[in-house]
Protein backbone atom coordinates (compact mmCIF):
# COMPACT_ATOMS: atom_id res chain seq x y z
CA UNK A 1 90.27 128.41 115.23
CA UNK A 2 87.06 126.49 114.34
CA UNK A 3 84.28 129.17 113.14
CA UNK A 4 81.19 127.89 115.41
CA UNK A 5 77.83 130.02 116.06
CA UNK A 6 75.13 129.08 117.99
CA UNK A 7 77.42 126.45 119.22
CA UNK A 8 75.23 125.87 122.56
CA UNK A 9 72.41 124.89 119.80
CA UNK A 10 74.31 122.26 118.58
CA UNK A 11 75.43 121.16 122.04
CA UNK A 12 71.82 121.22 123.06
CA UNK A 13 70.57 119.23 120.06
CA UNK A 14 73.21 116.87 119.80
CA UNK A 15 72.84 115.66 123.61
CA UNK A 16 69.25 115.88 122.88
CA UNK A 17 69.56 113.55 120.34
CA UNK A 18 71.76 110.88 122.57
CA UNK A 19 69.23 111.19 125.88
CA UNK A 20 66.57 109.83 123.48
CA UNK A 21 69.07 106.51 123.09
CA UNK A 22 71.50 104.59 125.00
CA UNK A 23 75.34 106.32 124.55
CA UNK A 24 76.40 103.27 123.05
CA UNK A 25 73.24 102.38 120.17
CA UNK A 26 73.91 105.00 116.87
CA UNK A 27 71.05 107.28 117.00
CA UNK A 28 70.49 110.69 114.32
CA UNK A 29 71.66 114.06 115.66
CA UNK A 30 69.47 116.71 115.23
CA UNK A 31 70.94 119.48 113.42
CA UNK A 32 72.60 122.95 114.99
CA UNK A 33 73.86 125.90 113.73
CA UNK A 34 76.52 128.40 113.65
CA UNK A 35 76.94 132.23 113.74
CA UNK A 36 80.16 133.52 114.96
CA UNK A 37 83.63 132.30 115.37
CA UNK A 38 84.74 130.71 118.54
CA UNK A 39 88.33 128.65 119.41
CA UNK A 40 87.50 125.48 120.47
CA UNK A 41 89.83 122.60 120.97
CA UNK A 42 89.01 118.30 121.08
CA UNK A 43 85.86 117.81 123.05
CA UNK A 44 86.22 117.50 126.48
CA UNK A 45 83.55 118.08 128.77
CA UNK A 46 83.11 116.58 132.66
CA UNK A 47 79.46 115.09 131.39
CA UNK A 48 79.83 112.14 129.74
CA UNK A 49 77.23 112.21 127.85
CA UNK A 50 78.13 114.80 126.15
CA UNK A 51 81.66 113.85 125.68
CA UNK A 52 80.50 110.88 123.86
CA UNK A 53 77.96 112.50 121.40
CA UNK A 54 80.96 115.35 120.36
CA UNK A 55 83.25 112.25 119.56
CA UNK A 56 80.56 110.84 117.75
CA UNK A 57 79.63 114.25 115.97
CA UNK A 58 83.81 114.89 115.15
CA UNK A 59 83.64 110.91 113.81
CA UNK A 60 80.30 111.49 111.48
CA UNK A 61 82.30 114.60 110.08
CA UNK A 62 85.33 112.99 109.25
CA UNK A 63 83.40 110.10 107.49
CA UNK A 64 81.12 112.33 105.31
CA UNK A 65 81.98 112.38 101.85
CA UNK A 66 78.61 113.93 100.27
CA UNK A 67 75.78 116.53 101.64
CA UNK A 68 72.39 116.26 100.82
CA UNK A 69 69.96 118.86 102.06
CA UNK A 70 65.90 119.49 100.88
CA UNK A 71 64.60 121.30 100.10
CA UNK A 72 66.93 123.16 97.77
CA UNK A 73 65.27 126.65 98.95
CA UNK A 74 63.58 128.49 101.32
CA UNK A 75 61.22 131.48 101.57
CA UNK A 76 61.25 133.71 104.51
CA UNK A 77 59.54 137.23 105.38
CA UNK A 78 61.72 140.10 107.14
CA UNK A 79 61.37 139.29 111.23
CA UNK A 80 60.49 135.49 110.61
CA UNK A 81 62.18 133.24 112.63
CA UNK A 82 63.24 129.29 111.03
CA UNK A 83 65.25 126.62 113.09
CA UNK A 84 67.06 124.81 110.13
CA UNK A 85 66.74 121.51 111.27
CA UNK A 86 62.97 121.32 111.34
CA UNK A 87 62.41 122.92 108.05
CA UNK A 88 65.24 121.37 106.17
CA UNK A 89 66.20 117.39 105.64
CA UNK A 90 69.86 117.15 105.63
CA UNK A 91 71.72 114.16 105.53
CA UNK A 92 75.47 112.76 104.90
CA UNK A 93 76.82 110.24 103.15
CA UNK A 94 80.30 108.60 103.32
CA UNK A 95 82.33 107.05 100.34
CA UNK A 96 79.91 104.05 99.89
CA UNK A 97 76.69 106.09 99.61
CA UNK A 98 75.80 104.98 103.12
CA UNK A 99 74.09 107.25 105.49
CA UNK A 100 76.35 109.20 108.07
CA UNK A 101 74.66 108.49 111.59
CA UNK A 102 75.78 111.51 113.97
CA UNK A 103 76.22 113.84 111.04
CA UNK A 104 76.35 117.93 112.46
CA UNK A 105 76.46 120.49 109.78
CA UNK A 106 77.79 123.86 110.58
CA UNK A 107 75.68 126.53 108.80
CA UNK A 108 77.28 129.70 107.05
CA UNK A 109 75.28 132.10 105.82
CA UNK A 110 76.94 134.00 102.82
CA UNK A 111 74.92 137.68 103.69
CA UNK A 112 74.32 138.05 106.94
CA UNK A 113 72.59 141.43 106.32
CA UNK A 114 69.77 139.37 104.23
CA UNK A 115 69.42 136.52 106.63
CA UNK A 116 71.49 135.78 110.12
CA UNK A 117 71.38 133.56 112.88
CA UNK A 118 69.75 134.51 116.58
CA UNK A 119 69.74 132.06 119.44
CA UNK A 120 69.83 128.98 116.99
CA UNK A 121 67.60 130.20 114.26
CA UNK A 122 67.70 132.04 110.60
CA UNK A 123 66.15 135.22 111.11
CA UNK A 124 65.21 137.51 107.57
CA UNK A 125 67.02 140.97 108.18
CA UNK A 126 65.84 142.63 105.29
CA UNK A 127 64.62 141.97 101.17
CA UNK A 128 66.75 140.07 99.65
CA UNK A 129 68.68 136.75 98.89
CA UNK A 130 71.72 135.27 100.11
CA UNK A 131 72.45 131.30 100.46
CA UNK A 132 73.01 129.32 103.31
CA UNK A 133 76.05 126.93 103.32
CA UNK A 134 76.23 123.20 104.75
CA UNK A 135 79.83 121.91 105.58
CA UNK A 136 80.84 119.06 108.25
CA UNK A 137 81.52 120.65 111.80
CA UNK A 138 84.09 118.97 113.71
CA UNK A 139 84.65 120.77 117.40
CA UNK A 140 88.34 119.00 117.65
CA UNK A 141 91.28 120.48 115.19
CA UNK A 142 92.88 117.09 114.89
CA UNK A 143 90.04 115.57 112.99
CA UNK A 144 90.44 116.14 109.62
CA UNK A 145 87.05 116.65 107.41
CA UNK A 146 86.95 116.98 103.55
CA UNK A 147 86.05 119.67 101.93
CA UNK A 148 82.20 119.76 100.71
CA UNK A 149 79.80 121.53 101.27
CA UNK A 150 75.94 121.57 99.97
CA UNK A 151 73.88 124.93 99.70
CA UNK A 152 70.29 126.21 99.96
CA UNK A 153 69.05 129.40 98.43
CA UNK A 154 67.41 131.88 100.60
CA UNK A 155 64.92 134.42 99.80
CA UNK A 156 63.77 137.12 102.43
CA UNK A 157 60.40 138.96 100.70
CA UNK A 158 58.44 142.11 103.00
């Protein structure tokens, strides 16, 4: 069982990403997120489109060897509303210090009381800090991703 949340905002932004390109040229994924836990097996979809940006995604995870993400934390009131991937830079990098092209992280929030995730976005719950977690997402079980992760400090204020 793969834990995925929000997993139709990391659909949406990956095939977001690939419309802007032709399926073929590498292109950067936007960034999703996760929430809840969801089995999902190897991509397979009837759009093709689609099909080819998960393979993509499941190939940038396996070949990620190191997480960056800036900034290292973020501020947010009780109520506010952030989409991840347009306040935070995150990128991977494989074995060679390259840059990952495709690269999805899958979010995990370590107190979901502080901060949580609603319809693709960190929401502040209540005062308090937690941190948010960065880690490859692969949607297919076969593909096997290492284990790193990169974190960012959260801070919910009144």
């Amino acid at each position: 069982m793969v834990r995925i949340a929000g997993i139709l905002g990391v659909l949406l932004s990956l095939e977001a990403c690939a419309r802007a390109s032709a399926p073929p040229a590498p292109a950067p994924i936007q960034q999703g997120t996760i929430t809840t836990e969801v089995p999902v097996g190897p991509a397979d979809s009837s759009n093709p489109l689609l099909s080819h940006v998960l393979r993509r995604a499941n190939a940038a995870a396996a070949r990620a060897d190191t997480i960056l993400v800036q900034p290292d934390s973020l501020i947010l009131h009780v109520g506010q509303q952030v989409a991840p991937w347009r306040v935070l830079t995150i990128e991977a990098r494989d074995r060679s210090d390259l840059p990952v092209l495709g690269f999805a992280p899958y979010f995990v929030v370590a107190d979901t009381s502080v901060v949580g995730f609603e319809g693709g976005v960190l929401v502040g719950r209540r005062v308090g800090r937690t941190l948010l977690m960065l880690e490859p997402l692969s949607l297919d079980p076969a593909v096997q991703v290492r284990d790193i992760r990169a974190g960012v400090r959260l801070l919910v204020l009144p």
